[in-house]
N, C-alpha and C. Protein backbone atom coordinates (compact mmCIF):
# COMPACT_ATOMS: atom_id res chain seq x y z
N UNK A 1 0.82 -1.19 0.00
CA UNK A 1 0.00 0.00 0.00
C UNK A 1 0.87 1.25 0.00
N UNK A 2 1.52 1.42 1.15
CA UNK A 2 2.86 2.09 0.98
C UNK A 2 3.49 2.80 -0.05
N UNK A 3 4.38 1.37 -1.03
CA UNK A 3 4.57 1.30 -2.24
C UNK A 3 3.68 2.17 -3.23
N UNK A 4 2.36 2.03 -3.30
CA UNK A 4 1.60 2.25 -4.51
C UNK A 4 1.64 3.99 -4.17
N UNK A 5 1.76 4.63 -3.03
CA UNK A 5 1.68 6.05 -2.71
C UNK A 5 2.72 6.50 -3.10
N UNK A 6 4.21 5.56 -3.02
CA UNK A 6 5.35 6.48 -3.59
C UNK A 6 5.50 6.56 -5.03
N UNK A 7 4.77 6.07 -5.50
CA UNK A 7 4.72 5.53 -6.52
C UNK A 7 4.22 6.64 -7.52
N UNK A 8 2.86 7.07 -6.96
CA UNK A 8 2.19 8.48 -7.45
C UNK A 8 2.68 9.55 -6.87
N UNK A 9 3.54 9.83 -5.93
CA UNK A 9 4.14 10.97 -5.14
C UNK A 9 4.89 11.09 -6.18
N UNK A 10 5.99 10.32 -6.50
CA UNK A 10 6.94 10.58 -7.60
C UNK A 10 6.46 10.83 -9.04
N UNK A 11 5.22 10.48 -9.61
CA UNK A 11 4.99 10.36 -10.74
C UNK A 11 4.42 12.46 -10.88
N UNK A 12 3.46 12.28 -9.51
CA UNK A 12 2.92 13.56 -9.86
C UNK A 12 4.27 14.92 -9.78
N UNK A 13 5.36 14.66 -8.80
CA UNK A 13 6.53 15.64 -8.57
C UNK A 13 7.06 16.07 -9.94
N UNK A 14 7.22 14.80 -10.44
CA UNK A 14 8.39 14.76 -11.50
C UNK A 14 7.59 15.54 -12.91
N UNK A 15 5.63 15.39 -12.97
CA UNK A 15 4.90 16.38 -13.83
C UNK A 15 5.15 17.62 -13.42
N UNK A 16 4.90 18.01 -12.00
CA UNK A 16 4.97 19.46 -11.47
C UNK A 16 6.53 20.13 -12.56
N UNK A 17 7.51 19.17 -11.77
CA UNK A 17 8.61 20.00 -12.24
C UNK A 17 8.81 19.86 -14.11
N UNK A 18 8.48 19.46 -14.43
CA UNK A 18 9.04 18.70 -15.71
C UNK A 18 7.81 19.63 -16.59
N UNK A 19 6.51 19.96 -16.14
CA UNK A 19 5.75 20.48 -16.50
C UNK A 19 4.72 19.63 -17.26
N UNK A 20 3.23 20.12 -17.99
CA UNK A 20 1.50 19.03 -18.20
C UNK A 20 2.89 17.98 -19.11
N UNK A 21 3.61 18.31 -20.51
CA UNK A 21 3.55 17.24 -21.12
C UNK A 21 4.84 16.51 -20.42
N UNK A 22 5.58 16.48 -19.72
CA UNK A 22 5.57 15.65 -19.04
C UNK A 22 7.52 15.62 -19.14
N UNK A 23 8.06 14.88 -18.57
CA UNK A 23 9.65 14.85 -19.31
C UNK A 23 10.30 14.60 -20.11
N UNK A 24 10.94 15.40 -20.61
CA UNK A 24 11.84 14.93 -22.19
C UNK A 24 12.62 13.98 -21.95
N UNK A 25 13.11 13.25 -22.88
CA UNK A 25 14.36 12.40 -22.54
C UNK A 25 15.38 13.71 -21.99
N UNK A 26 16.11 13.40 -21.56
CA UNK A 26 17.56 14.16 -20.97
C UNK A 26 17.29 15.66 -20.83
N UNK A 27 15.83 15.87 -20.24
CA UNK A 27 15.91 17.08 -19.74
C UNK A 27 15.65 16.99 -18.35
N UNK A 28 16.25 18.35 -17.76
CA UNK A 28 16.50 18.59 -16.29
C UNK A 28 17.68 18.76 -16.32
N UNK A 29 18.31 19.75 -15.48
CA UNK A 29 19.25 19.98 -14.34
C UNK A 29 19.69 18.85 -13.48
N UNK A 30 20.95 18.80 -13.18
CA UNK A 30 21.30 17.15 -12.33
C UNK A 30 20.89 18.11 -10.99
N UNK A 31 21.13 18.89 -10.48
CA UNK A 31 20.71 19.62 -9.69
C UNK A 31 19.17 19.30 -9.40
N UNK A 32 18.06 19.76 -10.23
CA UNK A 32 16.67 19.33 -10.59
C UNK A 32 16.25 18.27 -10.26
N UNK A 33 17.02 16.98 -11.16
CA UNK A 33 16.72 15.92 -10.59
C UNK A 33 17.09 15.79 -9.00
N UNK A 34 18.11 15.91 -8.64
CA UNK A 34 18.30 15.50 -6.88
C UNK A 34 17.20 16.42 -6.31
N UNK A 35 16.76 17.27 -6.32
CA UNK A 35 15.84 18.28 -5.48
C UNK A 35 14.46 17.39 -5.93
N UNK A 36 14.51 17.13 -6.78
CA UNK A 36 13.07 15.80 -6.88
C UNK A 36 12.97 14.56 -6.31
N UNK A 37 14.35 14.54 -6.41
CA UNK A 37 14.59 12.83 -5.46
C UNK A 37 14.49 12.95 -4.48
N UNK A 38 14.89 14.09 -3.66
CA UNK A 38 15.24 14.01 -2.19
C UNK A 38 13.93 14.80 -2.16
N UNK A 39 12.72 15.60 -2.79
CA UNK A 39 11.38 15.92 -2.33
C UNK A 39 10.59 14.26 -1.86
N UNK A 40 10.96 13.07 -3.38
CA UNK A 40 10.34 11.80 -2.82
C UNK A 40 10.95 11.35 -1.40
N UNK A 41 11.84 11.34 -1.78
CA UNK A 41 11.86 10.72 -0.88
C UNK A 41 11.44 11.21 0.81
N UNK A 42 11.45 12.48 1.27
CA UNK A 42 10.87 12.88 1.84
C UNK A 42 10.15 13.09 2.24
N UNK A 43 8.74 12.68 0.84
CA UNK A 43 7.69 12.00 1.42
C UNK A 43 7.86 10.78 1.45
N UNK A 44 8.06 10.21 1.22
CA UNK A 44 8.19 8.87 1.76
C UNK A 44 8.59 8.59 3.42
N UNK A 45 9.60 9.51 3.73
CA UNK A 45 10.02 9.46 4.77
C UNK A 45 8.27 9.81 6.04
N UNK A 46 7.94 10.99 5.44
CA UNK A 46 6.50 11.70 6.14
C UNK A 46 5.51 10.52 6.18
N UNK A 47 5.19 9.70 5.23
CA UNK A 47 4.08 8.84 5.07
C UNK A 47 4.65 7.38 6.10
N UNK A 48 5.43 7.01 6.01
CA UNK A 48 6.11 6.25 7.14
C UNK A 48 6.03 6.38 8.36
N UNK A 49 6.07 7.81 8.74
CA UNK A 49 5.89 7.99 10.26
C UNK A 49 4.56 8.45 10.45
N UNK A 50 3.79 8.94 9.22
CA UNK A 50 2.33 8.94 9.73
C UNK A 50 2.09 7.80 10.17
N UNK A 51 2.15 6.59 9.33
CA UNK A 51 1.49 5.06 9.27
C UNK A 51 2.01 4.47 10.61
N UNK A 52 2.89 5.17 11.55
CA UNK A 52 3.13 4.85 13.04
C UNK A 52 2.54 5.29 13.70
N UNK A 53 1.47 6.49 13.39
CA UNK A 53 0.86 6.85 14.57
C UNK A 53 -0.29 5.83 15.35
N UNK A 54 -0.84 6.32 16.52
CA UNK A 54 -1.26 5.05 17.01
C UNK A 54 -0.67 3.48 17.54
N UNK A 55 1.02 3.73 17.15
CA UNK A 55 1.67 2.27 17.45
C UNK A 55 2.86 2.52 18.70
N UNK A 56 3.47 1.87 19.15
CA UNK A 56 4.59 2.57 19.80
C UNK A 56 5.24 3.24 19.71
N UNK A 57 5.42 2.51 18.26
CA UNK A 57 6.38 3.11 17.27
C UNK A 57 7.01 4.60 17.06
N UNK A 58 5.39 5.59 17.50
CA UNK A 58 5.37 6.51 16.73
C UNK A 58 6.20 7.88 17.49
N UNK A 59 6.69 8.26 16.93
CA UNK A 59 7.29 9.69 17.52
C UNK A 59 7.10 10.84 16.89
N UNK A 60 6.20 11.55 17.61
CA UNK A 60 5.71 12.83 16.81
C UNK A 60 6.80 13.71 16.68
N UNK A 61 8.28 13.54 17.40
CA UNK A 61 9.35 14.45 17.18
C UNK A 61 9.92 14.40 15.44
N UNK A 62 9.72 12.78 15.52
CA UNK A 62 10.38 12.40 14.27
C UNK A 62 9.41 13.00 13.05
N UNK A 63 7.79 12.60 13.33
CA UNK A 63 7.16 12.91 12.26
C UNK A 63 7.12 14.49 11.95
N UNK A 64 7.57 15.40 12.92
CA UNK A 64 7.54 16.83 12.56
C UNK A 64 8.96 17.25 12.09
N UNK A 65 10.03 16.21 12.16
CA UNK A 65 11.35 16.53 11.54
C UNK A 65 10.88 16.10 10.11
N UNK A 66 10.04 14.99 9.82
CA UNK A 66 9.86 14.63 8.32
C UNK A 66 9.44 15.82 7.87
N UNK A 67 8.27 16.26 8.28
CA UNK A 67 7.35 17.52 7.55
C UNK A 67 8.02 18.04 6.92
N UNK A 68 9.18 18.78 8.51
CA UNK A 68 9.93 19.68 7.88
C UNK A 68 11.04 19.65 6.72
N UNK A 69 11.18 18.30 6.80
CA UNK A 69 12.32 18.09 5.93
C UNK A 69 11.70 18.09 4.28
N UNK A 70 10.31 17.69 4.38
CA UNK A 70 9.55 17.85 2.95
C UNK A 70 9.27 19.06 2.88
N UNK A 71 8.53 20.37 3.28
CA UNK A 71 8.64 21.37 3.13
C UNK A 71 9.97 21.80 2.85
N UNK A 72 11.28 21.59 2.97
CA UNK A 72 12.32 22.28 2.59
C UNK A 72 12.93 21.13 1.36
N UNK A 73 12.17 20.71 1.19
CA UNK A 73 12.48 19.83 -0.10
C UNK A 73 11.73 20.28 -1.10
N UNK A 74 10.11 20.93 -0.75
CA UNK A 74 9.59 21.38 -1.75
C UNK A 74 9.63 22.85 -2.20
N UNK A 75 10.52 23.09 -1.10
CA UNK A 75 10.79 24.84 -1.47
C UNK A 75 12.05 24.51 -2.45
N UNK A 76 12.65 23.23 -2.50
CA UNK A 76 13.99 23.27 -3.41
C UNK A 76 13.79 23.27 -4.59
N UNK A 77 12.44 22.47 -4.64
CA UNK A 77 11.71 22.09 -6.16
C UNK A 77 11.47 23.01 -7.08
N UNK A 78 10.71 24.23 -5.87
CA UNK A 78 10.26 25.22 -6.70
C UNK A 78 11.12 26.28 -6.83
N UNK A 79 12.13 26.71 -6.39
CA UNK A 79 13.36 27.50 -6.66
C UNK A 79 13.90 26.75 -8.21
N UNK A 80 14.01 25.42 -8.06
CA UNK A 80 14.98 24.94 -9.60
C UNK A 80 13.76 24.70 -10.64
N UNK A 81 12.40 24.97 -10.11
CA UNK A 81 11.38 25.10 -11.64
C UNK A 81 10.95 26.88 -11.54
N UNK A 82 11.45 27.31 -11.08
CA UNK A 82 11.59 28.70 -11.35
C UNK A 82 12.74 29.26 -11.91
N UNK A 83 13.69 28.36 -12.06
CA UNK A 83 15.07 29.02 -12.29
C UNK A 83 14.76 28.71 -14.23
N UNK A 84 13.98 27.61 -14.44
CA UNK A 84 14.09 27.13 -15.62
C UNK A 84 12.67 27.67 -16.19
């Protein structure tokens, strides 16, 4: 289940930045790309520690370091699709 969310997290990021028709072969910034990778993965990281809440598991310290770490992942996004 997990899986199938990162799955569309990444698909929809990579439209945002890449723009509607979608990515060229060998376009982007290597820069671009990592600020997309590390936005997924960041959610990924956020959706992980949601899916702990309710368990022992869960540490709301950690899940508000994720947030933050996706908010400053998605401010990276949009600085390098503004630059282009």
């Amino acid at each position: 289940m997990v899986r199938h969310g990162e799955q569309v997290v990444g698909l929809q990021v990579r439209q945002r930045v890449a723009g509607p028709s979608g990515p060229a072969e060998g376009s982007g910034t290597v820069s671009e790309k990592d600020a997309v990778s590390r936005l997924a993965e960041a959610k990924r990281l956020v959706t992980q520690e949601l899916h702990k809440q309710g368990t022992p598991d869960y540490d709301p310290r950690s899940h508000q370091r994720a947030i933050e770490a996706e908010r400053k992942a998605q401010d990276a996004v949009d600085a390098e699709a503004a630059q282009h």
